[in-house]
Protein backbone atom coordinates (compact mmCIF):
# COMPACT_ATOMS: atom_id res chain seq x y z
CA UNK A 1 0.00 0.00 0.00
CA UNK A 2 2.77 2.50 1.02
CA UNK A 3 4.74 2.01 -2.51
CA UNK A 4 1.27 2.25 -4.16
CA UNK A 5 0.16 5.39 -2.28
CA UNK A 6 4.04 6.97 -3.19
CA UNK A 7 3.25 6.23 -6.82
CA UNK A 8 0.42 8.07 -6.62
CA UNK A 9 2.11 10.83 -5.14
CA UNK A 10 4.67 11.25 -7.91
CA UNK A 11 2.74 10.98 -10.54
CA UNK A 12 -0.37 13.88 -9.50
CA UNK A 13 2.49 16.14 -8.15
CA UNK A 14 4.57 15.53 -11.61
CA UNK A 15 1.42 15.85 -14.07
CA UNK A 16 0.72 19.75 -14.02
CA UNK A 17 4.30 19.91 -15.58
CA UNK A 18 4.18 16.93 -18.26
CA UNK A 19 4.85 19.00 -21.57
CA UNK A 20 5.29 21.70 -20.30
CA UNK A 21 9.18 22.86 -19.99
CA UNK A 22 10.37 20.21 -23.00
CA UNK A 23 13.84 19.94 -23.09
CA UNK A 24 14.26 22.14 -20.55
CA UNK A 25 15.15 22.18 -16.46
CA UNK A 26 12.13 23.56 -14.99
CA UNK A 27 12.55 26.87 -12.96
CA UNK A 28 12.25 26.07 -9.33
CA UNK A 29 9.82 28.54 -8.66
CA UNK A 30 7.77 26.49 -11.17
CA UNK A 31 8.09 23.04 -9.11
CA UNK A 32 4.72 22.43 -8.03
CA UNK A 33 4.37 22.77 -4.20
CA UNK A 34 2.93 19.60 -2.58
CA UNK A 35 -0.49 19.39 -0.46
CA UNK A 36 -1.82 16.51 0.61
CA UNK A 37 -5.50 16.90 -1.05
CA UNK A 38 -3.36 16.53 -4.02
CA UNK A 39 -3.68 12.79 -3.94
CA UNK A 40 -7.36 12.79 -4.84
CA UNK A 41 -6.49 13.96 -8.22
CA UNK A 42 -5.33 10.52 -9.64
CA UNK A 43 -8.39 9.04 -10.62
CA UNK A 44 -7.68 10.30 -14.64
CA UNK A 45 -3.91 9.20 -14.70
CA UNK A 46 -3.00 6.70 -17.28
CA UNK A 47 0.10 5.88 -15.21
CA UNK A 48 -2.42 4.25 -13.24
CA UNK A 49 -5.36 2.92 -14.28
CA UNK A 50 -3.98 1.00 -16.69
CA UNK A 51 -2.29 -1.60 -14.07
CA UNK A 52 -5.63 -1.65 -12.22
CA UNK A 53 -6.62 -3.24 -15.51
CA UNK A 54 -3.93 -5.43 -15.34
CA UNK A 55 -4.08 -5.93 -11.99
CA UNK A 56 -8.27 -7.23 -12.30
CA UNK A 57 -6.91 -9.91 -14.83
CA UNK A 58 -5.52 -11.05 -11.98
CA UNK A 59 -7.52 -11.19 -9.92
CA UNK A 60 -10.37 -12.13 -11.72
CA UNK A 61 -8.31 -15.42 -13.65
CA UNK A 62 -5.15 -15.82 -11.54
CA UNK A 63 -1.71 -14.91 -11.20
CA UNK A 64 -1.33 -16.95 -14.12
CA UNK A 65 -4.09 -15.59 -16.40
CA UNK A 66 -3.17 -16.18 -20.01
CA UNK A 67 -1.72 -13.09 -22.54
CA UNK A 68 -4.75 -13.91 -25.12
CA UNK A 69 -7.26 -13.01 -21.72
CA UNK A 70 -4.72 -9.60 -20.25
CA UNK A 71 -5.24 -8.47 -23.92
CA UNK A 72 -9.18 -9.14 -24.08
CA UNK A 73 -9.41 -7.16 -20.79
CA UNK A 74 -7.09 -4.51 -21.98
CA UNK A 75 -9.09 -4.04 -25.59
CA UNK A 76 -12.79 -3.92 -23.39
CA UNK A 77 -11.23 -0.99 -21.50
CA UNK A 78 -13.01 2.07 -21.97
CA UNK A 79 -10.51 4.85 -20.55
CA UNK A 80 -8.92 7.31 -22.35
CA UNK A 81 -5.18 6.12 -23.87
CA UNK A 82 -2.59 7.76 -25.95
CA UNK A 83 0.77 6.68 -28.11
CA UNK A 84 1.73 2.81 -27.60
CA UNK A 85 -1.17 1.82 -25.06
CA UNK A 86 -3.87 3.49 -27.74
CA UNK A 87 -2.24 1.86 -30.57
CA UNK A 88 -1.94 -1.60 -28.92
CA UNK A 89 -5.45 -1.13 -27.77
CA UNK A 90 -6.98 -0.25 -31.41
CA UNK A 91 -4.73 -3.07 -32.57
CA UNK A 92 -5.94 -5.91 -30.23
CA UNK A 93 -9.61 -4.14 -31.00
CA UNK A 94 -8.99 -4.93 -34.79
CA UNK A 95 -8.34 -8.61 -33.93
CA UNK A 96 -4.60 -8.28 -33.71
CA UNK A 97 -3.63 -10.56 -30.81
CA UNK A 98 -0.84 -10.20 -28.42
CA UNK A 99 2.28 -9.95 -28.83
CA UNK A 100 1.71 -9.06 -31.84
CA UNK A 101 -0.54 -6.15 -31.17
CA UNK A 102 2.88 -4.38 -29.98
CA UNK A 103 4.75 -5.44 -33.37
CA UNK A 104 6.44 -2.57 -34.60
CA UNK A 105 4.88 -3.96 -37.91
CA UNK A 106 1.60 -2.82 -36.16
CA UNK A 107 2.14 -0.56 -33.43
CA UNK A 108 4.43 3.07 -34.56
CA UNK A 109 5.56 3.63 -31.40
CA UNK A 110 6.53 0.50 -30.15
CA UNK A 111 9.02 2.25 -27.62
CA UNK A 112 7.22 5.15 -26.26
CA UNK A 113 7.16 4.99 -22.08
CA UNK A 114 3.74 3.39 -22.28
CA UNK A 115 4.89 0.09 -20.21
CA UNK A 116 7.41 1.44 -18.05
CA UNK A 117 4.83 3.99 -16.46
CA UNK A 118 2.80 1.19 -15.95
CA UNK A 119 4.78 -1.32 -14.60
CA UNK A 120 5.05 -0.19 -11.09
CA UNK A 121 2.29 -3.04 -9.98
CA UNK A 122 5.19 -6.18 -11.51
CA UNK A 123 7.41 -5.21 -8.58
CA UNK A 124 4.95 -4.02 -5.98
CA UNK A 125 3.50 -7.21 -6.19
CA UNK A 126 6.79 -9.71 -6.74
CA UNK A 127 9.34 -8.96 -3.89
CA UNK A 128 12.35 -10.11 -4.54
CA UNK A 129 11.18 -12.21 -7.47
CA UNK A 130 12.63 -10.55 -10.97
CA UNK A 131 12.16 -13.72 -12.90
CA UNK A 132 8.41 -12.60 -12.00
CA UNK A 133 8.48 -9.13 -13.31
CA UNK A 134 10.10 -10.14 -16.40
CA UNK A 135 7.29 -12.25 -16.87
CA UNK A 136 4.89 -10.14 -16.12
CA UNK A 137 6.16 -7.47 -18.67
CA UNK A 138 6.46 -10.29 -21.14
CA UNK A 139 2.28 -10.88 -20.39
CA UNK A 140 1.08 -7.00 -19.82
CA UNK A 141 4.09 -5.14 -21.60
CA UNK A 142 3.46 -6.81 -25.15
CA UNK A 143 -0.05 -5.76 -25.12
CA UNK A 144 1.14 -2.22 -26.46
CA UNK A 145 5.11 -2.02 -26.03
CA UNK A 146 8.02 -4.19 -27.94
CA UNK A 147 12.05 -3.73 -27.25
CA UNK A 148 13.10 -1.08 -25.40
CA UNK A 149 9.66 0.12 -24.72
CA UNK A 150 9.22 -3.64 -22.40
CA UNK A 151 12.14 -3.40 -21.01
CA UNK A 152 12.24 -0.14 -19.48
CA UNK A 153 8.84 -1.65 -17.66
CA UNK A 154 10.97 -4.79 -16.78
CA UNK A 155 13.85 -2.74 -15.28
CA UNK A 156 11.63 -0.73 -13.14
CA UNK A 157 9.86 -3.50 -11.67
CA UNK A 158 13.11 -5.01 -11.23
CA UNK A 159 14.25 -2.49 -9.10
CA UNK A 160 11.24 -2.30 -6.93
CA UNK A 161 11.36 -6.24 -6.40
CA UNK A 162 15.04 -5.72 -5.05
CA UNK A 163 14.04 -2.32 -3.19
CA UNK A 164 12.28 -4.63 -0.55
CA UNK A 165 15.43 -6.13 0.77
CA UNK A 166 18.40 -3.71 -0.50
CA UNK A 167 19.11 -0.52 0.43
CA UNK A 168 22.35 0.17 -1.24
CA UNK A 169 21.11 1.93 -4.48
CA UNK A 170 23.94 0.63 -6.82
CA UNK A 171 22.28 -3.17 -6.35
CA UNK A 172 18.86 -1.86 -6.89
CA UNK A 173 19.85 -0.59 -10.28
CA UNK A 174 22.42 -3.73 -11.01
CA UNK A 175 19.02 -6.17 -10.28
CA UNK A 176 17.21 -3.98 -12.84
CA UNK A 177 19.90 -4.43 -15.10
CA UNK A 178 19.56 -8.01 -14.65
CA UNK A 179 16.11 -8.31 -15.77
CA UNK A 180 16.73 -6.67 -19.15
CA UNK A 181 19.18 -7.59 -22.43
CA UNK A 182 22.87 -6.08 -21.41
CA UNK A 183 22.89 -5.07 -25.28
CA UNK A 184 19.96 -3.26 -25.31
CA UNK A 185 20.00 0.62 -25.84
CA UNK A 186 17.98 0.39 -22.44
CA UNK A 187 20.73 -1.17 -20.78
CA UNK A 188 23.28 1.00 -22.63
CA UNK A 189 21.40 4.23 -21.34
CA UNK A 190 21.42 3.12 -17.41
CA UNK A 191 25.13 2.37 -17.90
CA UNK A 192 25.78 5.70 -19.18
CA UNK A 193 23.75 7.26 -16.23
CA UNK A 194 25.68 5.15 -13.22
CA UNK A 195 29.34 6.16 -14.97
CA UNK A 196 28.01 10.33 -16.10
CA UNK A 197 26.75 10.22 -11.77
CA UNK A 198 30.23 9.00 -11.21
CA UNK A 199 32.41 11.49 -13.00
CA UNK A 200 30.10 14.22 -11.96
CA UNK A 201 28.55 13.48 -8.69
CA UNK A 202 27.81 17.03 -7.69
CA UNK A 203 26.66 18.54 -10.86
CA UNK A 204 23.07 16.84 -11.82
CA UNK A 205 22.65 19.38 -14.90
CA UNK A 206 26.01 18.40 -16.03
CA UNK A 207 24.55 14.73 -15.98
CA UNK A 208 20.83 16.18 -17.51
CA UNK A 209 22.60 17.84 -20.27
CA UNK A 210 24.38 15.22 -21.60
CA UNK A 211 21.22 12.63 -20.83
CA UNK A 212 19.56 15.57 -23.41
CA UNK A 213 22.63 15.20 -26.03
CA UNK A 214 22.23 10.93 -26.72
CA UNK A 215 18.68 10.21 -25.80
CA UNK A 216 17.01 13.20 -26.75
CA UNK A 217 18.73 14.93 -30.12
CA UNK A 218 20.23 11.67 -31.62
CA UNK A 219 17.83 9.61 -33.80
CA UNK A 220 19.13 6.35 -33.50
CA UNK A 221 18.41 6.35 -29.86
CA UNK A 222 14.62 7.78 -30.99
CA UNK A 223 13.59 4.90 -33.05
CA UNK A 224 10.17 3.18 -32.44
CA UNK A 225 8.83 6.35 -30.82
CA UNK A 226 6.62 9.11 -31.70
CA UNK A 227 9.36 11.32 -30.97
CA UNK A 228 7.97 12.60 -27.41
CA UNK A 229 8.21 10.37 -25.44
CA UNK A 230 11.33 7.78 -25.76
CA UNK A 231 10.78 5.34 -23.24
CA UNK A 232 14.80 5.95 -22.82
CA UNK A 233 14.93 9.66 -21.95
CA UNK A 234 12.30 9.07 -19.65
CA UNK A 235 13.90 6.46 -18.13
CA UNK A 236 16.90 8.38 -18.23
CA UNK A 237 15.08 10.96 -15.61
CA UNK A 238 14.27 8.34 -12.96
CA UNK A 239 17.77 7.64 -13.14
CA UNK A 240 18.46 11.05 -12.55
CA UNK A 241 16.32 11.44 -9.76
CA UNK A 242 17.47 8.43 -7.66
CA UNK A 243 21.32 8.73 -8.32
CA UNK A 244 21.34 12.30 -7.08
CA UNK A 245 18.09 11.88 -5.09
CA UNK A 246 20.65 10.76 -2.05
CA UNK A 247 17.74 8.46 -1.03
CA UNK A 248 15.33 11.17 -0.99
């Protein structure tokens, strides 16, 4: 409940900026100020309701619940969607069936952040079980994401399944790493973030700025995304956060 309730948190104090300072490091006196009624404005956040969906398969069919039934929940959905979760959704609508439905023969932005904003549930609900969260992804994170776009879900999931027992941050991210392909641009981009925090621990725009130069302005690392929303950059910023977060 407590890592639910602190997902909740970050994503209704985030929202009032999504958009709105792109490619850019939002004035402080623009940082929205947190208040604690702020919580009751989640109910019309994709970043959540989607897992609820995945989360009912669940519980409605099992733990085990088969990727043909996660994707006939997923296409009965009536909420509003955008980028890979609306095009997986028209897909599987159109008789496309998962994995498929996330084929970047199908789906245009196959690695847009779809997954990995949704994929806090795989490790809230695994501790210390990654071979779990990978599978998970593998069920839910097809439905709309392929590549990169899964395994940004995987790696964050991966990280919460190891947050319940490890504290030191560098094994956190190492058991993320572990749930993902090492030769993945995914991979390649939370190396570069762990070794960029090491050469400049006390300068985070430093670290931002060159995050902006690889995963933001150069194309090869913007492939299979609608050319917002990377799954990589913004990956790239939850890296940010936690390596000079200081455990905050």
């Amino acid at each position: 409940k407590g890592g639910w309730i602190g997902q909740i948190i970050g994503v209704v104090w985030g929202a009032p900026t999504e958009f709105t300072c792109v490619d850019a490091v939002i004035p402080e006196d623009k940082v929205p100020k947190w208040t604690p009624d702020m919580i009751n404005q989640a109910f019309g956040q994709d970043d959540l309701y989607v897992e609820m969906t995945f989360l009912r398969s669940m519980e409605e069919y099992g733990i085990d619940v088969s990727i043909r039934q996660a994707g006939i929940d997923f296409a009965n959905s009536e909420y509003t969607l955008w980028a890979a979760n609306d095009a997986g959704r028209k897909n599987l609508r159109k008789g496309i069936a998962p994995p498929d439905s996330s084929h970047p023969q199908f789906n245009t932005c196959p690695n847009d952040i779809d997954y990995q904003i949704e994929a806090d549930f795989a490790g809230l609900i695994a501790p210390g079980q990654p071979n779990a969260v990978i599978a998970l992804g593998e069920k839910f994170g097809r439905l709309m994401n392929y590549g990169d776009g899964v395994y940004g879900g995987q790696f964050m999931g991966g990280m919460y399944a190891e947050a319940f027992f490890e504290k030191d941050l560098s094994k956190v991210i190492e058991a993320g790493l572990a749930c993902i392909p090492a030769e993945s641009q995914y991979a390649e981009m939370v190396r570069d973030l762990v070794r960029w925090h090491r050469e400049n621990p006390d300068d985070w725009q430093k670290t931002w700025g060159l995050c902006l130069q690889k995963y933001r302005k150069d194309p090869a690392y913007q492939k299979g995304s609608n050319g917002r929303i990377d799954v990589k950059i913004n990956g790239a910023m939850v890296m940010l956060g936690l390596l000079y977060g200081q455990g905050d």
